[in-house]
N, C-alpha and C. Protein backbone atom coordinates (compact mmCIF):
# COMPACT_ATOMS: atom_id res chain seq x y z
N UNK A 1 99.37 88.91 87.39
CA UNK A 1 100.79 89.07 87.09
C UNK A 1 101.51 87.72 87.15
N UNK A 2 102.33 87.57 86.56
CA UNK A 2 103.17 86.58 86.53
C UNK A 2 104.53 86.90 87.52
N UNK A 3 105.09 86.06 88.34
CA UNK A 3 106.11 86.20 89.24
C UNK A 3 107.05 85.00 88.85
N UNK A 4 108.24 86.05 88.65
CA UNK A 4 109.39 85.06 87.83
C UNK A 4 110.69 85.46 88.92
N UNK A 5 111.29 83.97 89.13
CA UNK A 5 112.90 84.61 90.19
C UNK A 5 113.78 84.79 89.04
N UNK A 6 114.29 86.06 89.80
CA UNK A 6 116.18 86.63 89.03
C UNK A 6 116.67 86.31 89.27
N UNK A 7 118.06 86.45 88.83
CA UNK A 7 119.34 86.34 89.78
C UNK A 7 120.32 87.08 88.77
N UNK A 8 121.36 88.09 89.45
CA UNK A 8 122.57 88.63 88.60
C UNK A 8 122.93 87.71 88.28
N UNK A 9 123.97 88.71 87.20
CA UNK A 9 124.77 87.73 86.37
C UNK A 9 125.86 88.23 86.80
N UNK A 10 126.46 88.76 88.51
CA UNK A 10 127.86 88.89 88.62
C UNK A 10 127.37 89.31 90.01
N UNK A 11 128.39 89.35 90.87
CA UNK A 11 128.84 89.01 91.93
C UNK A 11 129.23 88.02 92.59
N UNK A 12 128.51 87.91 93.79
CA UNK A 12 128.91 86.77 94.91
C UNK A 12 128.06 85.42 94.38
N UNK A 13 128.88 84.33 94.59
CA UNK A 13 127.48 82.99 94.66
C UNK A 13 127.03 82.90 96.12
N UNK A 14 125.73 81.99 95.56
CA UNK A 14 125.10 81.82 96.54
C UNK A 14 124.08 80.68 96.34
N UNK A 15 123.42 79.86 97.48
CA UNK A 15 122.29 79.13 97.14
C UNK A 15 121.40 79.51 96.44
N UNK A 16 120.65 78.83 95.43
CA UNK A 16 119.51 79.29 94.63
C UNK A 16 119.91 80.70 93.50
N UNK A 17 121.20 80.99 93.57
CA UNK A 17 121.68 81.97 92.57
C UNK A 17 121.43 80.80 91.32
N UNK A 18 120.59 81.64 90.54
CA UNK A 18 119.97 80.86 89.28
C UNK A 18 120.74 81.35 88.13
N UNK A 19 119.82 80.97 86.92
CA UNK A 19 120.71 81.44 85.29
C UNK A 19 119.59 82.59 84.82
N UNK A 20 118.39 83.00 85.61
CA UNK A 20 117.78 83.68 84.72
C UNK A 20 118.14 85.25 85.08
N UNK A 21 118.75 85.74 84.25
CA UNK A 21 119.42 87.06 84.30
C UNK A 21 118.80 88.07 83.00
N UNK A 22 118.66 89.65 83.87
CA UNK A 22 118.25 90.67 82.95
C UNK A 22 118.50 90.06 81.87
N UNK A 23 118.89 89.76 80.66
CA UNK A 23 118.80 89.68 79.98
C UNK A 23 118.09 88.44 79.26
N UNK A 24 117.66 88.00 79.47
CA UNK A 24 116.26 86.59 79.58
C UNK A 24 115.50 87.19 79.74
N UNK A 25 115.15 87.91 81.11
CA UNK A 25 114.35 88.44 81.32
C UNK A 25 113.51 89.62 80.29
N UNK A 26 114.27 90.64 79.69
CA UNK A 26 113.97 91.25 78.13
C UNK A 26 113.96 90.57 77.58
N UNK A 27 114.26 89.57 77.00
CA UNK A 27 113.87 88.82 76.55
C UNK A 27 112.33 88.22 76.43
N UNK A 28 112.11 87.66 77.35
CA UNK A 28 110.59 87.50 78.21
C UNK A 28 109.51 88.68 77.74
N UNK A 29 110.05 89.94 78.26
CA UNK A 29 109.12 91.11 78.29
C UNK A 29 109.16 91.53 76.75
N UNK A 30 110.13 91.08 75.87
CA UNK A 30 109.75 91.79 74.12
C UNK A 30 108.58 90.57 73.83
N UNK A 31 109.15 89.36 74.42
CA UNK A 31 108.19 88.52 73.75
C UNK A 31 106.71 88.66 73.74
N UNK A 32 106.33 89.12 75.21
CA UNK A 32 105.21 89.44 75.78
C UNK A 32 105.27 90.77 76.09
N UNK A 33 104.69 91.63 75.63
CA UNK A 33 104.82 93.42 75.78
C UNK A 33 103.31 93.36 76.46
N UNK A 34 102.15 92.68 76.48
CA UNK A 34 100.99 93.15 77.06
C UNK A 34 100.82 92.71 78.23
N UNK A 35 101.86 91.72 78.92
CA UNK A 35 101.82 90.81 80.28
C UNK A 35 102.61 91.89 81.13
N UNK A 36 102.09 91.31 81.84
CA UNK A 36 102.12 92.05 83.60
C UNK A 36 103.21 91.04 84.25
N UNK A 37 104.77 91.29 84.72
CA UNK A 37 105.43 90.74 85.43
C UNK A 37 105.79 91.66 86.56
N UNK A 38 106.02 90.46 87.62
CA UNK A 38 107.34 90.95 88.79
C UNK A 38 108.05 90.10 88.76
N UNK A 39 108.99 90.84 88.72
CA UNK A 39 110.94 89.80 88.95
C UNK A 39 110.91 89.80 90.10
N UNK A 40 111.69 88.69 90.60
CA UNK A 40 111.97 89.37 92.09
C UNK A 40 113.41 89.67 92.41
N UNK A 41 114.59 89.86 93.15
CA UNK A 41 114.95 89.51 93.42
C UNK A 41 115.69 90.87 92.72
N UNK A 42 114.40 92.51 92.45
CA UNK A 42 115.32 93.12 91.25
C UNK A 42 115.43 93.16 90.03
N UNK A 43 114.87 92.23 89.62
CA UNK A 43 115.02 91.78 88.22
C UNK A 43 116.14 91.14 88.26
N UNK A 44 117.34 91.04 88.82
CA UNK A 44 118.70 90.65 88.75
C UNK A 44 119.66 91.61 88.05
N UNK A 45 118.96 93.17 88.97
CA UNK A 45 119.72 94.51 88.47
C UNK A 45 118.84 94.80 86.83
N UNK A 46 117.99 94.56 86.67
CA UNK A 46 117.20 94.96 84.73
C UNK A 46 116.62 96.08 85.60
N UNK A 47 116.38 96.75 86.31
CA UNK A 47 115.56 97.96 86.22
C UNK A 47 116.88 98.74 86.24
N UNK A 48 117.81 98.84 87.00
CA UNK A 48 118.97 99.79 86.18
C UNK A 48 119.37 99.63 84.85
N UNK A 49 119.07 99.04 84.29
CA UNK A 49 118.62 99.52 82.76
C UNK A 49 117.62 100.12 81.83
N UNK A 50 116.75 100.54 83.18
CA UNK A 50 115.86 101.03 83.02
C UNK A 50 116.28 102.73 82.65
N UNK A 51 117.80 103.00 82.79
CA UNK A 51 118.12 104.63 82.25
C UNK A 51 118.30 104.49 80.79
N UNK A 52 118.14 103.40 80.19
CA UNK A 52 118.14 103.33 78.80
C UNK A 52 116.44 103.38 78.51
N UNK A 53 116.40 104.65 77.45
CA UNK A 53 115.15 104.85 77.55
C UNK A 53 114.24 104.11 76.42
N UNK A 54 115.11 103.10 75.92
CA UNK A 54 114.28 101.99 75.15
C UNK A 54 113.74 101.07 76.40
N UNK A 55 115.06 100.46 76.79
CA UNK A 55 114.19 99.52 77.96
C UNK A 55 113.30 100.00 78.90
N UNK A 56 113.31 101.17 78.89
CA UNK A 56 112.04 102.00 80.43
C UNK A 56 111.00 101.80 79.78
N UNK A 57 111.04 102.04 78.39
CA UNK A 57 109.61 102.14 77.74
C UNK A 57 109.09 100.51 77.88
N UNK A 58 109.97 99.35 77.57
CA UNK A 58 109.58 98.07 77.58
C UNK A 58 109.38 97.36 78.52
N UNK A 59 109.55 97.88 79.99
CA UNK A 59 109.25 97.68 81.41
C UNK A 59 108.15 98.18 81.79
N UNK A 60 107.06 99.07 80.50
CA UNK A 60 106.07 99.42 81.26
C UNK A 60 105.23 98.80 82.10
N UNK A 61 105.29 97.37 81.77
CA UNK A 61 104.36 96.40 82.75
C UNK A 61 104.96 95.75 83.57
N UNK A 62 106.15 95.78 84.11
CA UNK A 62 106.87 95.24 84.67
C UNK A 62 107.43 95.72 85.86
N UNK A 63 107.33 95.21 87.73
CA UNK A 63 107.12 95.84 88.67
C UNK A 63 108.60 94.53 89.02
N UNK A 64 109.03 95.08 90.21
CA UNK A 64 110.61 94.52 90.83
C UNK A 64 110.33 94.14 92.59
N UNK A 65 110.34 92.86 92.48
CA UNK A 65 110.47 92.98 94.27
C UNK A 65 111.60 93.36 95.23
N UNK A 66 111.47 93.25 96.11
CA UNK A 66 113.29 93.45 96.73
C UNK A 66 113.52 92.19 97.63
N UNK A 67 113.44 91.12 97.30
CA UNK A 67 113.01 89.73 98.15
C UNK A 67 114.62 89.53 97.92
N UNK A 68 115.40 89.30 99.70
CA UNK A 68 116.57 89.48 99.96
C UNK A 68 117.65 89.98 99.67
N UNK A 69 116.78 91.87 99.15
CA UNK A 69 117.75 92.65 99.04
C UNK A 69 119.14 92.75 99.61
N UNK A 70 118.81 92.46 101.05
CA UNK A 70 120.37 92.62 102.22
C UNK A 70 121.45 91.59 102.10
N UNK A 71 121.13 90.61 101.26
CA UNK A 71 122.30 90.00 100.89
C UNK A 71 123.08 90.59 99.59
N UNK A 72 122.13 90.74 99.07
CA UNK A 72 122.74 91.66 97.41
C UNK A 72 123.28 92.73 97.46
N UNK A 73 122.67 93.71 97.69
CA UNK A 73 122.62 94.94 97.76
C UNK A 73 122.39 96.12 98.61
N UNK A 74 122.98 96.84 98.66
CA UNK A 74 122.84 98.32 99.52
C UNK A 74 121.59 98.95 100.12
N UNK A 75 121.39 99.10 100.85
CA UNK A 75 119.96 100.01 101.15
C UNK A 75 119.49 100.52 99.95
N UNK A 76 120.49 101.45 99.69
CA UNK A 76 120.49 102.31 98.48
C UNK A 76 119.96 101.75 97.21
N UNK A 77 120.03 100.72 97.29
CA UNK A 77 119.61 100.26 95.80
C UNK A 77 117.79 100.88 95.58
N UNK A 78 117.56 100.85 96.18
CA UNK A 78 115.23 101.21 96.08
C UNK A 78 115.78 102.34 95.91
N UNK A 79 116.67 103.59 95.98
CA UNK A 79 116.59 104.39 95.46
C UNK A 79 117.24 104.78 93.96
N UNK A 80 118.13 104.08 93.58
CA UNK A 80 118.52 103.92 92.17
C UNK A 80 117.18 103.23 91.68
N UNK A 81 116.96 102.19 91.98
CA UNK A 81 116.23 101.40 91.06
C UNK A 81 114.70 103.04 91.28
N UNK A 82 114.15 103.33 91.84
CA UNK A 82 113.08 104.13 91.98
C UNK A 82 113.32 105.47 90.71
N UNK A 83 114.69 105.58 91.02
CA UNK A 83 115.02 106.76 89.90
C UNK A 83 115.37 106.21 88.38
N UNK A 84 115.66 104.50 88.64
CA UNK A 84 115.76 104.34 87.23
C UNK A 84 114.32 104.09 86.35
N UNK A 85 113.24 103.44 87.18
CA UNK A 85 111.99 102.68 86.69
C UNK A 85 110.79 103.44 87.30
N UNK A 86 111.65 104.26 88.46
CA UNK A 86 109.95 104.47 89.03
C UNK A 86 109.67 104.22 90.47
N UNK A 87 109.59 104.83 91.70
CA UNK A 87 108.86 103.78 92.62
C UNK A 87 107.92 102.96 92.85
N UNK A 88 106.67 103.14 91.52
CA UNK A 88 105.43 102.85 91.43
C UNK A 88 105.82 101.21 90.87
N UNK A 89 107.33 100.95 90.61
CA UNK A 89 107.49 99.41 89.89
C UNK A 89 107.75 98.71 91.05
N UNK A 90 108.18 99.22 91.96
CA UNK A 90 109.13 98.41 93.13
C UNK A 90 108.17 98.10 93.99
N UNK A 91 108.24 96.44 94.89
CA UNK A 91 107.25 96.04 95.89
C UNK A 91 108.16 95.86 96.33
N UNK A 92 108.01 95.76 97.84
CA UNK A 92 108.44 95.71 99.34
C UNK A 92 108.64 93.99 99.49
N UNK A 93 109.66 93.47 99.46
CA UNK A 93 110.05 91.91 99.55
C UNK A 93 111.07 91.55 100.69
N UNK A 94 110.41 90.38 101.17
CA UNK A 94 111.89 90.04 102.73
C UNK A 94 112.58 89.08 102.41
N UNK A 95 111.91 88.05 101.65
CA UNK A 95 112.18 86.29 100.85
C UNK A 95 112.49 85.53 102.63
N UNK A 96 111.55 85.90 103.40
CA UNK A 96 111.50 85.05 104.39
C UNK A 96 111.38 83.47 103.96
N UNK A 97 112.03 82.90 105.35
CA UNK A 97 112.47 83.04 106.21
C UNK A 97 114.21 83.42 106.06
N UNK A 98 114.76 83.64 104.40
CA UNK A 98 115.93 83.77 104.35
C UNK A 98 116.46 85.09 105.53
N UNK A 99 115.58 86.10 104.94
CA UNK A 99 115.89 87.38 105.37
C UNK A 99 114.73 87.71 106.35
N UNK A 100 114.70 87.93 107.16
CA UNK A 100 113.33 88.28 108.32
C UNK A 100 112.71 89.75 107.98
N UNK A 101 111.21 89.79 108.39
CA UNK A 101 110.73 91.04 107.94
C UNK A 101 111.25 92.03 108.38
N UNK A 102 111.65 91.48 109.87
CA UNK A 102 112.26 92.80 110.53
C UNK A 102 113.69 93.61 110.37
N UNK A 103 114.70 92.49 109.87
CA UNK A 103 115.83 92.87 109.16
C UNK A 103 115.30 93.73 108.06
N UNK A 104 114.83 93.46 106.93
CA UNK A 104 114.34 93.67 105.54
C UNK A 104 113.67 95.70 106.17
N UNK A 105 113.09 95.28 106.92
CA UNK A 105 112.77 96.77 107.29
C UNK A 105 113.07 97.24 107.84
N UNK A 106 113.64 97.14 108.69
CA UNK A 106 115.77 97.96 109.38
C UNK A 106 116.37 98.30 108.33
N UNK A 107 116.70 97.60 107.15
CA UNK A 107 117.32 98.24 106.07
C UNK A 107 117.02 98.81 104.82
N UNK A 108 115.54 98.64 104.99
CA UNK A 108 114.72 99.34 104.05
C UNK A 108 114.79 100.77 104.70
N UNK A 109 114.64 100.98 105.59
CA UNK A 109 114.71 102.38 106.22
C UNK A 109 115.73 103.31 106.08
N UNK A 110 117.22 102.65 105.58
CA UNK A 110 118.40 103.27 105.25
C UNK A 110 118.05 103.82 103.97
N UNK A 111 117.35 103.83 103.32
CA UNK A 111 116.92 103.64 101.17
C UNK A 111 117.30 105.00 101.21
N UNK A 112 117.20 105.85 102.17
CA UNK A 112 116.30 107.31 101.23
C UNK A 112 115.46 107.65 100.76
N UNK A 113 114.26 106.83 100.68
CA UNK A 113 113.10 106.86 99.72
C UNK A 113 112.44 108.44 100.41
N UNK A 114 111.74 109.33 99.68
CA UNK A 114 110.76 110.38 100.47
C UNK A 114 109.74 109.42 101.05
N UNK A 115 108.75 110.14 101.83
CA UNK A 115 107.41 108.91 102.50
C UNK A 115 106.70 108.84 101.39
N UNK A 116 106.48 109.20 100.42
CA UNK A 116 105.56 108.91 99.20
C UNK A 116 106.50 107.94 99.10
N UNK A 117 107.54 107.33 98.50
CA UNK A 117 107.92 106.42 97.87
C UNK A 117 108.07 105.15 98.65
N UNK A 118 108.31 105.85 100.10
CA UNK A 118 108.38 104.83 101.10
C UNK A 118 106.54 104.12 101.06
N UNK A 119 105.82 104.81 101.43
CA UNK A 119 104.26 104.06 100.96
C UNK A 119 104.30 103.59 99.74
N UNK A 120 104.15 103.74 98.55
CA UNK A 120 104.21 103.26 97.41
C UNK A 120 105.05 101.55 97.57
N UNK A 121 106.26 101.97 97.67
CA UNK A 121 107.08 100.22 97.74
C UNK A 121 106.43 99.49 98.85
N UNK A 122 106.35 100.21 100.39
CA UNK A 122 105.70 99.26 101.08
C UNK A 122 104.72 98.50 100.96
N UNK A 123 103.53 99.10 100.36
CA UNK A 123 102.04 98.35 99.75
C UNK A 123 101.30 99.15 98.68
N UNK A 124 101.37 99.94 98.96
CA UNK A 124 100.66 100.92 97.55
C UNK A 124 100.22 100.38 96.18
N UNK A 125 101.91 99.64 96.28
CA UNK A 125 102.15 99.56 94.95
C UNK A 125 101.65 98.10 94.89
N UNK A 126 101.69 96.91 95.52
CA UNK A 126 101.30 95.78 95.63
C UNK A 126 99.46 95.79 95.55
N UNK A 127 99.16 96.57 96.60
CA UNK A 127 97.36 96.80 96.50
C UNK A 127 97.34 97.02 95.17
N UNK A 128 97.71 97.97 94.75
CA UNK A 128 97.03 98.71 92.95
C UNK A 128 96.82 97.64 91.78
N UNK A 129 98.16 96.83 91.76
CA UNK A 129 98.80 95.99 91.35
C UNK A 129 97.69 94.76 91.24
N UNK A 130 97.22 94.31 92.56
CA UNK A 130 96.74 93.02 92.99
C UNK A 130 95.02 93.24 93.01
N UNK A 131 94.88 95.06 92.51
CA UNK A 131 93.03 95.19 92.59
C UNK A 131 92.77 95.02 93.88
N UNK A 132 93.72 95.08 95.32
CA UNK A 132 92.94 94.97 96.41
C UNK A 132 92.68 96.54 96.70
């Protein structure tokens, strides 16, 4: 797989808030439809576009980390993003030492995920992914 950083294209700034936003990113994935990516960072919110059912279909190879979700976003977000793409897209990310594992999973625990989905993002989905 190829591992590429996101970053929205709206909210708060921040260090290392970059230019490559969902939409680059499709970009990326029409160009290459047979490559295997993870965004991290979310994609920079592209898997909630994943309820557009052109782009779900064009994300088929395409998996989302959550690497310093708790600055971005809500607990809640692994469960939108799970209902928009899938839980089987989403890996379990801390972007240590920004965010500590143990924070990252204090608030991973707020998600809602069922325990299937909760296994799946935690490693499931990374093992399958990685052939381990």
């Amino acid at each position: 797989p190829i591992l590429m950083h996101a970053s929205e294209p709206v909210g708060h700034g921040y260090p290392g808030k970059g230019t490559v936003t969902p939409e680059l990113l499709m970009a990326l994935v029409n160009a290459f439809p047979n490559n295997t990516f993870i965004f991290s960072h979310f994609g920079g919110g592209l898997p909630f576009y994943g309820l557009m059912p052109e782009v779900k279909l064009a994300l088929k190879n395409v998996y989302f980390d959550s690497a310093a979700f708790p600055f971005l976003y809500r607990p809640e977000v692994f469960d939108v993003a799970a209902r928009a793409v899938g839980a089987e897209k989403i890996l379990f990310a801390s972007d240590f030492p920004v965010v500590t594992q143990r924070r990252a999973l204090k608030e991973f625990e707020l998600a809602g995920l069922s325990p299937e989905q909760s296994r799946l993002v935690r490693g499931a989905n990374a093992a399958q992914l990685l052939d381990l």
